[in-house]
PDB file of N, CA and C in Angstrom:
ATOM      1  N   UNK A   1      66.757   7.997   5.570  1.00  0.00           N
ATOM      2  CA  UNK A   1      66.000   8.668   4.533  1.00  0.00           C
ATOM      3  C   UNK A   1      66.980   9.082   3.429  1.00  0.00           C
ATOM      4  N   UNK A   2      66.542   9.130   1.847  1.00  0.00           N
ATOM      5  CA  UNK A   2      67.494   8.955   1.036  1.00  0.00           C
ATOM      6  C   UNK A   2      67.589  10.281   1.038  1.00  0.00           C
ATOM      7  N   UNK A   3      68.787  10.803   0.328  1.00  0.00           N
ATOM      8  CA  UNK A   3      69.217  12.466   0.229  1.00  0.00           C
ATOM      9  C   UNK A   3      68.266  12.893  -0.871  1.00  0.00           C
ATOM     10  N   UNK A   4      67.157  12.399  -2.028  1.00  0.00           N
ATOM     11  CA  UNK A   4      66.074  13.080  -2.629  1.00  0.00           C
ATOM     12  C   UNK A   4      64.583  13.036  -1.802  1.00  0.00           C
ATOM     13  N   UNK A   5      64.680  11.950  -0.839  1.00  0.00           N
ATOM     14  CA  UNK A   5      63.357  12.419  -0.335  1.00  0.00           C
ATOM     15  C   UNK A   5      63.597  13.317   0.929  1.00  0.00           C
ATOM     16  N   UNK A   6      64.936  13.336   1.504  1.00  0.00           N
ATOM     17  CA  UNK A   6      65.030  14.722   2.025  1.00  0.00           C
ATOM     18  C   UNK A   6      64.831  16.028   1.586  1.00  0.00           C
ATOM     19  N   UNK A   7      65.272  15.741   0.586  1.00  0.00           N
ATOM     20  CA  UNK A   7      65.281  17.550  -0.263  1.00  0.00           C
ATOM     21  C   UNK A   7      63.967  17.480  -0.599  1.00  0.00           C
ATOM     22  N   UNK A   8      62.697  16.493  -0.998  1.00  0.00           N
ATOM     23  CA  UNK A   8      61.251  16.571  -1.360  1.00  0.00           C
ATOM     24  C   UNK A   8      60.619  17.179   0.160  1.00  0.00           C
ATOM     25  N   UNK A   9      61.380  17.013   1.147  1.00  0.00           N
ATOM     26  CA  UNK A   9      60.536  16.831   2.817  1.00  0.00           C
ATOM     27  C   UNK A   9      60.946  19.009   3.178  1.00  0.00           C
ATOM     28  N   UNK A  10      62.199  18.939   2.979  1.00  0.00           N
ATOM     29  CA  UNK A  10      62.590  20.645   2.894  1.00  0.00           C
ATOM     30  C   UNK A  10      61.636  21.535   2.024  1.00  0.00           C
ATOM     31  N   UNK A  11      61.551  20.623   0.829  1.00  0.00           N
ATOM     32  CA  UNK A  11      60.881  21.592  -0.009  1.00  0.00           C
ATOM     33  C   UNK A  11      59.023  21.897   0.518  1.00  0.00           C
ATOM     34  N   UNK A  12      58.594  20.846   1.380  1.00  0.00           N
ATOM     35  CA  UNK A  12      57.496  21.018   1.428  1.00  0.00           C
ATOM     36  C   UNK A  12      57.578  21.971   2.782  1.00  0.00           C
ATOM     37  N   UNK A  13      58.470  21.845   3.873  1.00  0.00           N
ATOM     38  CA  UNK A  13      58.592  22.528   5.005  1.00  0.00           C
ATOM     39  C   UNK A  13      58.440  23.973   4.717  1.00  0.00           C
ATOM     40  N   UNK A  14      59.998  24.011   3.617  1.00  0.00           N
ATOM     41  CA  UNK A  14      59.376  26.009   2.864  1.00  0.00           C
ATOM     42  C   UNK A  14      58.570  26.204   2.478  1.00  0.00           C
ATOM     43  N   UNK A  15      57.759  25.073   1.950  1.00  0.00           N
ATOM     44  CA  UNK A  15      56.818  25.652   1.387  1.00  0.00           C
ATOM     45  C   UNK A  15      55.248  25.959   2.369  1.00  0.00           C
ATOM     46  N   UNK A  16      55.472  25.056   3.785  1.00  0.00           N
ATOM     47  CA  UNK A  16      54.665  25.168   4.532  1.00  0.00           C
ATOM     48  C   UNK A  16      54.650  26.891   5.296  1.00  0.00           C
ATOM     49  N   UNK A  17      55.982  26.917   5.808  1.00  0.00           N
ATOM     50  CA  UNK A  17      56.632  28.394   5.918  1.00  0.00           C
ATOM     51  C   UNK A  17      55.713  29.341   5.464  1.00  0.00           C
ATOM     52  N   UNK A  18      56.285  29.605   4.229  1.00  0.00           N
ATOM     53  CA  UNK A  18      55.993  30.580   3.172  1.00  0.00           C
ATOM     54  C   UNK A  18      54.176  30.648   3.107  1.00  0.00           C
ATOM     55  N   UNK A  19      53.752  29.631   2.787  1.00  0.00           N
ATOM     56  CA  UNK A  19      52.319  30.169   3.165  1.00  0.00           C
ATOM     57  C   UNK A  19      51.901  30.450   3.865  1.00  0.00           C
ATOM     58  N   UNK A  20      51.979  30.195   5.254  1.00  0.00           N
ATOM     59  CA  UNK A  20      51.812  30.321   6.655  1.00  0.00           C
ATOM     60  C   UNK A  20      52.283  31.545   6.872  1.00  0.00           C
ATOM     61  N   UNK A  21      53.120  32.297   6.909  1.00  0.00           N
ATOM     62  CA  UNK A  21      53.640  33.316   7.052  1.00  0.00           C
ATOM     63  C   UNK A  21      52.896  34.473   6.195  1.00  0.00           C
ATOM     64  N   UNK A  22      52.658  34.186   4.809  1.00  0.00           N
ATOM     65  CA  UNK A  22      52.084  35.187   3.947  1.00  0.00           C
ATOM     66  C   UNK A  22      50.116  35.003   3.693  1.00  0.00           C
ATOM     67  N   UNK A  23      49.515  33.937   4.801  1.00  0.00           N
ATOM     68  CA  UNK A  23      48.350  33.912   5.205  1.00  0.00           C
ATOM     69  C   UNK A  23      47.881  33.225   5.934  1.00  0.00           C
ATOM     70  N   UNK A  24      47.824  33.903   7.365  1.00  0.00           N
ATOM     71  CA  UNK A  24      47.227  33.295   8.389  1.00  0.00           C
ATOM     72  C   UNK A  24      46.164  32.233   8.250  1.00  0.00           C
ATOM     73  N   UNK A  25      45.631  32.460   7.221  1.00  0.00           N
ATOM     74  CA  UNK A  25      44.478  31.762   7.423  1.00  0.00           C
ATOM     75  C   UNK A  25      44.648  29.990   6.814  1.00  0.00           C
ATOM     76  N   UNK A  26      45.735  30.051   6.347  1.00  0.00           N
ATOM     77  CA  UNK A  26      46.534  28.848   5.633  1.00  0.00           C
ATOM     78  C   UNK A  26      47.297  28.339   6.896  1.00  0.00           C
ATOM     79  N   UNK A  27      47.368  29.189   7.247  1.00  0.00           N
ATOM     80  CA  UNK A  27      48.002  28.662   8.870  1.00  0.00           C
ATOM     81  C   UNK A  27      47.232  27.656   9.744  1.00  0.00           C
ATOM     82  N   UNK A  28      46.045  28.704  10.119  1.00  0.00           N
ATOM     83  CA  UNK A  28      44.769  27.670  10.352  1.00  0.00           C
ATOM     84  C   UNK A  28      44.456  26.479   9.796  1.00  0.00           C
ATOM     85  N   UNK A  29      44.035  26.798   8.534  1.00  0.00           N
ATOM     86  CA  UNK A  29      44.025  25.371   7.775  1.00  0.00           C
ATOM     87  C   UNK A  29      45.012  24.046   7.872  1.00  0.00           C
ATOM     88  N   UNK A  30      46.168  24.730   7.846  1.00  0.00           N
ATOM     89  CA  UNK A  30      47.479  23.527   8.016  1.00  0.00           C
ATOM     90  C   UNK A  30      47.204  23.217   9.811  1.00  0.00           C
ATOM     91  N   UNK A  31      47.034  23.825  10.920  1.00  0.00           N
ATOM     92  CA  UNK A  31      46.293  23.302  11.815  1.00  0.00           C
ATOM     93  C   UNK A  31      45.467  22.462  12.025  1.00  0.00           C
ATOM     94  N   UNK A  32      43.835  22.654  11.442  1.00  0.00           N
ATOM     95  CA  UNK A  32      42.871  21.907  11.625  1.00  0.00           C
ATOM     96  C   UNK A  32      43.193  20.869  10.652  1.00  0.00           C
ATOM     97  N   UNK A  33      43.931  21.015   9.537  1.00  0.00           N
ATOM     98  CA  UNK A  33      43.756  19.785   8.418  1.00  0.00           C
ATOM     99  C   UNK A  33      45.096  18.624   9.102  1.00  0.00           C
ATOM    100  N   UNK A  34      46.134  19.050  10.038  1.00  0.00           N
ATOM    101  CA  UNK A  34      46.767  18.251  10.240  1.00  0.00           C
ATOM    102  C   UNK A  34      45.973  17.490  11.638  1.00  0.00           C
ATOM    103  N   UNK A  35      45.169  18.034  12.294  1.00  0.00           N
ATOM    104  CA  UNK A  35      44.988  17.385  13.705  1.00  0.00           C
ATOM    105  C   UNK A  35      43.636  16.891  13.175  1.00  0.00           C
ATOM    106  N   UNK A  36      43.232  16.861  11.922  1.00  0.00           N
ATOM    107  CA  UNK A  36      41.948  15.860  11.518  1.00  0.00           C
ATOM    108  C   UNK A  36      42.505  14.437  10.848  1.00  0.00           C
ATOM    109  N   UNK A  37      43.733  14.840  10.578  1.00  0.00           N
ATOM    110  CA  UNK A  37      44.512  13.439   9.730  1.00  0.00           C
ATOM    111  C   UNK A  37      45.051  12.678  11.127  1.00  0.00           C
ATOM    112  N   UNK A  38      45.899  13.749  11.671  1.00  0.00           N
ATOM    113  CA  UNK A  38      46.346  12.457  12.783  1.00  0.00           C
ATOM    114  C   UNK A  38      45.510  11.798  13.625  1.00  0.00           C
ATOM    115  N   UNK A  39      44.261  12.469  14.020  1.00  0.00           N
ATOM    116  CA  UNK A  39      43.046  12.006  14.823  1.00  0.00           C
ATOM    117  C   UNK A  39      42.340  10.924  14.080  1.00  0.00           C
ATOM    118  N   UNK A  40      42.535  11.006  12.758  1.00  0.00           N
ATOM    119  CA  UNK A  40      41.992   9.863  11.736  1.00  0.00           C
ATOM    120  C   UNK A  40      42.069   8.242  11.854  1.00  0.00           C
ATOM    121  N   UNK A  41      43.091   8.448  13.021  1.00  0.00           N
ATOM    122  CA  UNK A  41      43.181   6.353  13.335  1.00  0.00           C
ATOM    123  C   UNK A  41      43.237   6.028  11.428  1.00  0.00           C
ATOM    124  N   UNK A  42      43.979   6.563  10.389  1.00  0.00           N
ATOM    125  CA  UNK A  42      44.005   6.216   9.602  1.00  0.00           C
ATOM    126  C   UNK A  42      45.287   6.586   8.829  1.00  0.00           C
ATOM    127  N   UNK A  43      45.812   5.179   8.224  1.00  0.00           N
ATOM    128  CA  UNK A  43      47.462   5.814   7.428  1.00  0.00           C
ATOM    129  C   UNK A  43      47.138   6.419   6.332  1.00  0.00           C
ATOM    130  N   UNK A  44      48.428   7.487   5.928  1.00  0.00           N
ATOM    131  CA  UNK A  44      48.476   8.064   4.591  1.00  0.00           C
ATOM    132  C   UNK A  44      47.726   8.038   3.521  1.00  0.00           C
ATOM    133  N   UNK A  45      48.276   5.953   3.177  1.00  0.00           N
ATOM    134  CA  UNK A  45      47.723   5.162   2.464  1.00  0.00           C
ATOM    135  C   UNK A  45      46.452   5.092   2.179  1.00  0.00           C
ATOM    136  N   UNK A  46      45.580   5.138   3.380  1.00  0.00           N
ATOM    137  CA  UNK A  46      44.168   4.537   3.434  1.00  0.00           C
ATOM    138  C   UNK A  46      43.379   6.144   3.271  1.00  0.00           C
ATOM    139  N   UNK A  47      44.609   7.540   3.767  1.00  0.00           N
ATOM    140  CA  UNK A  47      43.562   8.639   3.280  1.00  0.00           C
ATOM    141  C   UNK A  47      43.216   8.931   2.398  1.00  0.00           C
ATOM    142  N   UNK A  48      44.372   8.913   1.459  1.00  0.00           N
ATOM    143  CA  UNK A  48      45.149   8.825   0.094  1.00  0.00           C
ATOM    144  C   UNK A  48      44.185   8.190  -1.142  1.00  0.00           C
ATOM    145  N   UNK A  49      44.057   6.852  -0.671  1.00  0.00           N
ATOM    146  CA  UNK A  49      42.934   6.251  -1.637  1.00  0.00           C
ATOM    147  C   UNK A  49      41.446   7.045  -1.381  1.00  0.00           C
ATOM    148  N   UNK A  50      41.001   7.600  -0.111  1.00  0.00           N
ATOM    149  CA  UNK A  50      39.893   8.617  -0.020  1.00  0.00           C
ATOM    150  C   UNK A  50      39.319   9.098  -0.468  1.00  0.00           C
ATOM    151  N   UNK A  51      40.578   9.870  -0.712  1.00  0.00           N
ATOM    152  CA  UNK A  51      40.411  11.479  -1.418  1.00  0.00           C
ATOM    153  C   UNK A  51      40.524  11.186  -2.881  1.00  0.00           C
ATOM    154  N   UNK A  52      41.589  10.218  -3.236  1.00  0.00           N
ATOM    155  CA  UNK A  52      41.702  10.161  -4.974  1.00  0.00           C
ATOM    156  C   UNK A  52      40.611   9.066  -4.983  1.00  0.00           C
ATOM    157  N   UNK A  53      39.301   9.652  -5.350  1.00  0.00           N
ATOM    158  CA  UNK A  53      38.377   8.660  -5.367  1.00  0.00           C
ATOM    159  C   UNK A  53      38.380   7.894  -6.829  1.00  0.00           C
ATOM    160  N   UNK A  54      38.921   8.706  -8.002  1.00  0.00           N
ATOM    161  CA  UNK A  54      39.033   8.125  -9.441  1.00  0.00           C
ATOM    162  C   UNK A  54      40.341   7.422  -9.530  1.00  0.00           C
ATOM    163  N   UNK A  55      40.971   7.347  -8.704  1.00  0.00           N
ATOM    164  CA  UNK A  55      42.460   6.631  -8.662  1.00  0.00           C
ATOM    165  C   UNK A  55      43.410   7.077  -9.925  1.00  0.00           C
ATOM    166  N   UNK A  56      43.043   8.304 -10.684  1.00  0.00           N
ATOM    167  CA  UNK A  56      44.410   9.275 -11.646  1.00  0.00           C
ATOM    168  C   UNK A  56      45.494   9.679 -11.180  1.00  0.00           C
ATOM    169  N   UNK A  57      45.589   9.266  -9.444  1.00  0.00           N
ATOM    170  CA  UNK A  57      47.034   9.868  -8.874  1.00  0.00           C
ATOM    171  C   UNK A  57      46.784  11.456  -9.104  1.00  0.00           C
ATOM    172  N   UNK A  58      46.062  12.222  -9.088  1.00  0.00           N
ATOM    173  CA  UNK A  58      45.719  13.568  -9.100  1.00  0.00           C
ATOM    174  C   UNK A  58      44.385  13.855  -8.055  1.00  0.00           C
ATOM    175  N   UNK A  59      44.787  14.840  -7.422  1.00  0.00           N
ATOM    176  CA  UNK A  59      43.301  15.242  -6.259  1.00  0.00           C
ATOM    177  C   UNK A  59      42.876  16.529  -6.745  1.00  0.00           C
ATOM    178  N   UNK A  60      41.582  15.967  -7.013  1.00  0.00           N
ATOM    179  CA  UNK A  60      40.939  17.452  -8.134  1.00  0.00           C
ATOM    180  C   UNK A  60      40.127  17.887  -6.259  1.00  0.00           C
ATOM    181  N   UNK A  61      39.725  18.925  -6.986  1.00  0.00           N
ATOM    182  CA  UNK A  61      38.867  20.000  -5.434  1.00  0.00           C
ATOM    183  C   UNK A  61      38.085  19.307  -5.141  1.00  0.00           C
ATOM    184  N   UNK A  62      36.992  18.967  -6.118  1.00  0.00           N
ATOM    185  CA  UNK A  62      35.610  18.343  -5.872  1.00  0.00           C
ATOM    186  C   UNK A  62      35.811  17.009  -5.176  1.00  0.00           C
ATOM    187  N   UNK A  63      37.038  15.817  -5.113  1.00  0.00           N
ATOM    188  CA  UNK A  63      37.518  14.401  -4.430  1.00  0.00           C
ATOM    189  C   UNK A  63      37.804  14.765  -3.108  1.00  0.00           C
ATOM    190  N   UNK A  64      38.878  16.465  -2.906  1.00  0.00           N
ATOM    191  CA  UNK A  64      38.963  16.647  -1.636  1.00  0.00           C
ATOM    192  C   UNK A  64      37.662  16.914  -0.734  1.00  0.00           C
ATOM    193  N   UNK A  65      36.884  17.592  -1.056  1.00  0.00           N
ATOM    194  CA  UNK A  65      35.411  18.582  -0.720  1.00  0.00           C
ATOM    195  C   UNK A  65      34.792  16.720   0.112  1.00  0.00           C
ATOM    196  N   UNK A  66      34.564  15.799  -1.007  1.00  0.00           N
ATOM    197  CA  UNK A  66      34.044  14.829  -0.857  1.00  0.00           C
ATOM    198  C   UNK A  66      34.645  13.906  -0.079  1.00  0.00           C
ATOM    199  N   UNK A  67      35.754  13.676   0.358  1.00  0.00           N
ATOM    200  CA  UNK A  67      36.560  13.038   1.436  1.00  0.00           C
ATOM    201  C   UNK A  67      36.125  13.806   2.582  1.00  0.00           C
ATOM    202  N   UNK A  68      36.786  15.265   2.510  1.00  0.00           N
ATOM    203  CA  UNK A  68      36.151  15.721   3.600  1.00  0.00           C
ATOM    204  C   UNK A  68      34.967  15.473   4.855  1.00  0.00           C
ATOM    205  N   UNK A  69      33.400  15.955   3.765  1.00  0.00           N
ATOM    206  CA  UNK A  69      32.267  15.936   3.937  1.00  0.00           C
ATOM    207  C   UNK A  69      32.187  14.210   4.224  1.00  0.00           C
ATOM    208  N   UNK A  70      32.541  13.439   3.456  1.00  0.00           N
ATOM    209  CA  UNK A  70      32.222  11.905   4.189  1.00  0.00           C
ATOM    210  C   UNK A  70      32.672  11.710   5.292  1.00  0.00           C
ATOM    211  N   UNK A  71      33.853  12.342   6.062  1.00  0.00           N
ATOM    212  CA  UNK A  71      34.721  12.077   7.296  1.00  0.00           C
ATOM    213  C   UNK A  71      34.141  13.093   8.013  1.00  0.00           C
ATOM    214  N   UNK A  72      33.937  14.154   7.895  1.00  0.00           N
ATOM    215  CA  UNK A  72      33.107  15.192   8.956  1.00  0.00           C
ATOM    216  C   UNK A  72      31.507  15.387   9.102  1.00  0.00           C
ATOM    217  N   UNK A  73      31.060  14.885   7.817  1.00  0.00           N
ATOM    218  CA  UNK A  73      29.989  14.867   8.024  1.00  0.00           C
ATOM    219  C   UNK A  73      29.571  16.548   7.959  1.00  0.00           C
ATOM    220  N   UNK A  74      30.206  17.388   7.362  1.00  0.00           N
ATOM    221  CA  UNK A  74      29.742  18.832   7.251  1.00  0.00           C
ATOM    222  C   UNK A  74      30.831  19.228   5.722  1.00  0.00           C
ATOM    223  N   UNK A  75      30.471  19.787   4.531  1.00  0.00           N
ATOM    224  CA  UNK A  75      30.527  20.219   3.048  1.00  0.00           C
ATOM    225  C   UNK A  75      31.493  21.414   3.326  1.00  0.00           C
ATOM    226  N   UNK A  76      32.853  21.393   3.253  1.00  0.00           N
ATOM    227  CA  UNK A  76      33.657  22.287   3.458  1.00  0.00           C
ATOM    228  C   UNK A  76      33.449  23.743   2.339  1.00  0.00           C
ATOM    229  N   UNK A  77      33.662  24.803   2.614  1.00  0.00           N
ATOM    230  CA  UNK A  77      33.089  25.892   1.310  1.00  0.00           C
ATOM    231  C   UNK A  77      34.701  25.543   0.615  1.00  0.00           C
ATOM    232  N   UNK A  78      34.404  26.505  -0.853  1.00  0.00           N
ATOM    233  CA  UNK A  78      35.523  26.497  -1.661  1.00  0.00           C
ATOM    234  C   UNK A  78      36.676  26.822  -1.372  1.00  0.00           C
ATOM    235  N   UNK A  79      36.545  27.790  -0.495  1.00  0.00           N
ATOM    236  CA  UNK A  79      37.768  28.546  -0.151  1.00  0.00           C
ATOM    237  C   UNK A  79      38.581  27.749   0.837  1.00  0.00           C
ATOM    238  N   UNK A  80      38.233  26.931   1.385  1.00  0.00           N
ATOM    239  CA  UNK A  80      38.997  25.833   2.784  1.00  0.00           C
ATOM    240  C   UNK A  80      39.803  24.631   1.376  1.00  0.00           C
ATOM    241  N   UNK A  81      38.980  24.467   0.344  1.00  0.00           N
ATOM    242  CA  UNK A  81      39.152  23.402  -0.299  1.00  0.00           C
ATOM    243  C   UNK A  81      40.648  24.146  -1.258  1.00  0.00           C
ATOM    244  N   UNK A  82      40.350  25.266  -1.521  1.00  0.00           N
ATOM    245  CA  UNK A  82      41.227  26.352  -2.322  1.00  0.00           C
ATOM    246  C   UNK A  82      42.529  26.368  -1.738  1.00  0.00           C
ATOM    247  N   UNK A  83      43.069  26.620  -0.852  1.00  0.00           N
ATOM    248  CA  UNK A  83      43.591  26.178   0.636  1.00  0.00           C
ATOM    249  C   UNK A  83      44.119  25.541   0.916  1.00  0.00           C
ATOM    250  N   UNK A  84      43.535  24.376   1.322  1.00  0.00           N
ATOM    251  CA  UNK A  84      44.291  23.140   1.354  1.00  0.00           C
ATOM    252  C   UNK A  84      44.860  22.879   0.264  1.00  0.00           C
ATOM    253  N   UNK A  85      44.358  22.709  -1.172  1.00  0.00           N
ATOM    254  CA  UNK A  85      45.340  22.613  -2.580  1.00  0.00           C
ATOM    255  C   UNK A  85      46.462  23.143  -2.479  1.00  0.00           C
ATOM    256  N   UNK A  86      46.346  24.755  -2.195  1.00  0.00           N
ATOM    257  CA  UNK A  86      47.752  25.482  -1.870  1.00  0.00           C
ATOM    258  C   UNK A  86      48.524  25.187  -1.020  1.00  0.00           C
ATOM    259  N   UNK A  87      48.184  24.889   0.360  1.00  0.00           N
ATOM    260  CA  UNK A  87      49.072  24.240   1.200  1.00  0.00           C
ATOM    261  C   UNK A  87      49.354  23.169   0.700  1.00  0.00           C
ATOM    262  N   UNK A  88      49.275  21.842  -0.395  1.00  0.00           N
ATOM    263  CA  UNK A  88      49.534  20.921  -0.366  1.00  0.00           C
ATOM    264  C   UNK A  88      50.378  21.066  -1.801  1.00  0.00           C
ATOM    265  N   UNK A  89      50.172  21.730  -2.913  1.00  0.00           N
ATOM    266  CA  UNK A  89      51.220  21.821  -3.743  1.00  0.00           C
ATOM    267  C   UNK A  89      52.181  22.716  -3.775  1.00  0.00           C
ATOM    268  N   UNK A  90      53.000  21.877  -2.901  1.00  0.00           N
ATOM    269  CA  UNK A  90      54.760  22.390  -2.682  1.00  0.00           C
ATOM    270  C   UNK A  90      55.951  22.875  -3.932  1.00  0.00           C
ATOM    271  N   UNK A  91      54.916  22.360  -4.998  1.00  0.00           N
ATOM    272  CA  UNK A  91      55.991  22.733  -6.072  1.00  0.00           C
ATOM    273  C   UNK A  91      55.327  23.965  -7.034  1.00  0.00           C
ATOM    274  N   UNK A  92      53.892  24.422  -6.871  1.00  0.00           N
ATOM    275  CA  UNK A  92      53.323  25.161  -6.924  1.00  0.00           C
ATOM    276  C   UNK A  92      52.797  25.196  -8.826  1.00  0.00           C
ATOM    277  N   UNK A  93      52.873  23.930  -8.615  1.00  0.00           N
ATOM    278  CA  UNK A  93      52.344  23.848 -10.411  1.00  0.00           C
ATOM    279  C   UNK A  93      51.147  23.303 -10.718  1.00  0.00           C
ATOM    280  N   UNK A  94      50.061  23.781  -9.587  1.00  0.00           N
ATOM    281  CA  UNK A  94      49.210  24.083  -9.595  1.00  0.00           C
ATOM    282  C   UNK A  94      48.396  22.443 -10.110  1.00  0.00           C
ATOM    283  N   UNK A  95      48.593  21.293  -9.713  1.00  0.00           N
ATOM    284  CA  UNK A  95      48.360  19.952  -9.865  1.00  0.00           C
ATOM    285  C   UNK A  95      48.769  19.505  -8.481  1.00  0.00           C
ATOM    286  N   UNK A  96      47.849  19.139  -7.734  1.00  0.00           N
ATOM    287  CA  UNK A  96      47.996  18.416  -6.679  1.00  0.00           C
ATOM    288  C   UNK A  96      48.109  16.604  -6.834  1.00  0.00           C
ATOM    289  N   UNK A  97      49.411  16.207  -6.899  1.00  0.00           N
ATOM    290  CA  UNK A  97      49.093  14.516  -6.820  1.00  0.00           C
ATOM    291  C   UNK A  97      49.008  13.584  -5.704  1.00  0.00           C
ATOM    292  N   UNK A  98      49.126  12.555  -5.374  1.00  0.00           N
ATOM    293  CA  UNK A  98      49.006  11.514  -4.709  1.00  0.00           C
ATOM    294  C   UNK A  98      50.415  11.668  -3.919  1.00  0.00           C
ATOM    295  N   UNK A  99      51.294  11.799  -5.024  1.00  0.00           N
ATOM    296  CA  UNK A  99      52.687  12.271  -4.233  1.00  0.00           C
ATOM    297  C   UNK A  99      52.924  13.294  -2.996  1.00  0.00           C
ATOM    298  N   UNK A 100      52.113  14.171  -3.985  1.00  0.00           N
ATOM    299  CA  UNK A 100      52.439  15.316  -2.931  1.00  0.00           C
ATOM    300  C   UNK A 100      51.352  15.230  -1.721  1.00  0.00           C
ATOM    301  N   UNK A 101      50.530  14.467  -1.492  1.00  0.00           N
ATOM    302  CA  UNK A 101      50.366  14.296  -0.482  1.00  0.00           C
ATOM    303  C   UNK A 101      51.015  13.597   1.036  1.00  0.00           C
ATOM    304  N   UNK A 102      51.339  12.356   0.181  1.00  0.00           N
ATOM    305  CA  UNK A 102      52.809  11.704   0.828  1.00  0.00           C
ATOM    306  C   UNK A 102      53.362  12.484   1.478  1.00  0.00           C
ATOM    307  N   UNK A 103      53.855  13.272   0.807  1.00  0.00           N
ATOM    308  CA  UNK A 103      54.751  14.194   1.246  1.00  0.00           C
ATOM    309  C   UNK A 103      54.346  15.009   2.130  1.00  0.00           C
ATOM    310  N   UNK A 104      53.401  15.669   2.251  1.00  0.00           N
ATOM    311  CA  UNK A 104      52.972  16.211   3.578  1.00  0.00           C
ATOM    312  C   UNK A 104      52.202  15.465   4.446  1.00  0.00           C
ATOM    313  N   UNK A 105      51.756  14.283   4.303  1.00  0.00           N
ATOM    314  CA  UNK A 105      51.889  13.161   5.292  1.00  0.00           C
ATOM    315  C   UNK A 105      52.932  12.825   5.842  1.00  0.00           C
ATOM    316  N   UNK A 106      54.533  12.647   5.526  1.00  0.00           N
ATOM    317  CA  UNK A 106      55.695  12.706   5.995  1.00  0.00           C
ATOM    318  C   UNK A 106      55.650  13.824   6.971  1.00  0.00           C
ATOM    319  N   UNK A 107      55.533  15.000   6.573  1.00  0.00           N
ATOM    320  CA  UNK A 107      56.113  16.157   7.247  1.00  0.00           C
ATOM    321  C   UNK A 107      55.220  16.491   8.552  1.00  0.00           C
ATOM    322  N   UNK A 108      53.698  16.015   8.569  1.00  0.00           N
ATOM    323  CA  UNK A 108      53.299  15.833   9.700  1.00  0.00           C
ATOM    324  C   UNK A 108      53.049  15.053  10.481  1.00  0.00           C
ATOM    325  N   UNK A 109      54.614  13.851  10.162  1.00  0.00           N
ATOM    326  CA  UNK A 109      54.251  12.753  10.843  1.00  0.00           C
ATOM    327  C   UNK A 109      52.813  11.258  10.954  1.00  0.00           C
ATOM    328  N   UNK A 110      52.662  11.374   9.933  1.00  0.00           N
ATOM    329  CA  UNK A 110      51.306  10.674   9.778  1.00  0.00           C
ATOM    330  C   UNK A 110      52.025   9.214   9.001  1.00  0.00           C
ATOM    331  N   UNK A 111      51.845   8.317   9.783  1.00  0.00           N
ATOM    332  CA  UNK A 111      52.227   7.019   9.512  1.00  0.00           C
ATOM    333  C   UNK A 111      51.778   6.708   7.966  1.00  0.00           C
ATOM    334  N   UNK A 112      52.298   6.604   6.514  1.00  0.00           N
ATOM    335  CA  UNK A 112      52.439   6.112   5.760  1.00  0.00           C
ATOM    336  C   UNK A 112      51.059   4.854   5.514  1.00  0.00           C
ATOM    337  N   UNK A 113      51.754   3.839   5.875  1.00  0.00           N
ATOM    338  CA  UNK A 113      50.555   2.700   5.883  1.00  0.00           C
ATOM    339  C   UNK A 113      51.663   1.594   4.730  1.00  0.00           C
ATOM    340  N   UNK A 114      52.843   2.496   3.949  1.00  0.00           N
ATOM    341  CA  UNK A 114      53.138   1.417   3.256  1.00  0.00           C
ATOM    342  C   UNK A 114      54.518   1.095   3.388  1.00  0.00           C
ATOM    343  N   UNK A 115      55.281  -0.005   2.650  1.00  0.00           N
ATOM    344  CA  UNK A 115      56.840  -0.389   3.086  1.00  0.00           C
ATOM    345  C   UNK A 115      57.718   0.639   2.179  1.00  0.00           C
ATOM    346  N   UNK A 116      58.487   0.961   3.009  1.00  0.00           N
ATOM    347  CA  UNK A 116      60.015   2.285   2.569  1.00  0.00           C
ATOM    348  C   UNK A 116      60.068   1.409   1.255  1.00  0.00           C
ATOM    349  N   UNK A 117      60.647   2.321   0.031  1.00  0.00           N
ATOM    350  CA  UNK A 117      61.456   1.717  -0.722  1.00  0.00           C
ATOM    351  C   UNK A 117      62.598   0.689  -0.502  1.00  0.00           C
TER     352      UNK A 117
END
């Protein structure tokens, strides 16, 4: 692994930390949202295109809500969707991309789907 996508993989770990620590309930969430991805029989890749249903490389709330609800079959409320955004933007600039999902697909082990650089 190259020495920048290490430091991208740290940065998301603190940043997993830090929320987790300062709200349980993000805790939870990073729970159920990681053991619904790995249970997914589905790579990164294939969640990835899912959720970014407009393909802008950006995951607005309403793409996550709707990935969701198509895979569970039950309309997650705002606040789970609120949530997961926060757990997922590690750099905290308040834009969730395609990247940064990667990236916490890395960190919980969730097979990619595509070839290393």
């Amino acid at each position: 692994m190259s020495a920048a996508k290490n430091m991208v993989q740290e940065k998301m770990r603190n940043h997993i930390k830090q929320m987790v620590s300062t709200n349980p309930m993000i805790g939870q969430l990073n729970e159920q949202f990681t053991s619904w991805l790995l249970g997914s029989g589905l790579t990164g890749a294939e969640i990835a295109n899912t959720i970014d249903s407009n393909k802008d490389a950006v995951i607005q709330p309403h793409e996550l809500s709707a990935a969701l609800e198509k895979t569970t079959g039950t309309s997650p409320p705002a606040w789970v969707i609120n949530g997961l955004l926060t757990l997922l933007d590690s750099d905290n600039d308040k834009v969730v991309t395609v990247g940064d999902l990667f990236t916490y697909f890395e960190q919980i082990g969730l097979p990619l789907g595509i070839p290393d650089p």
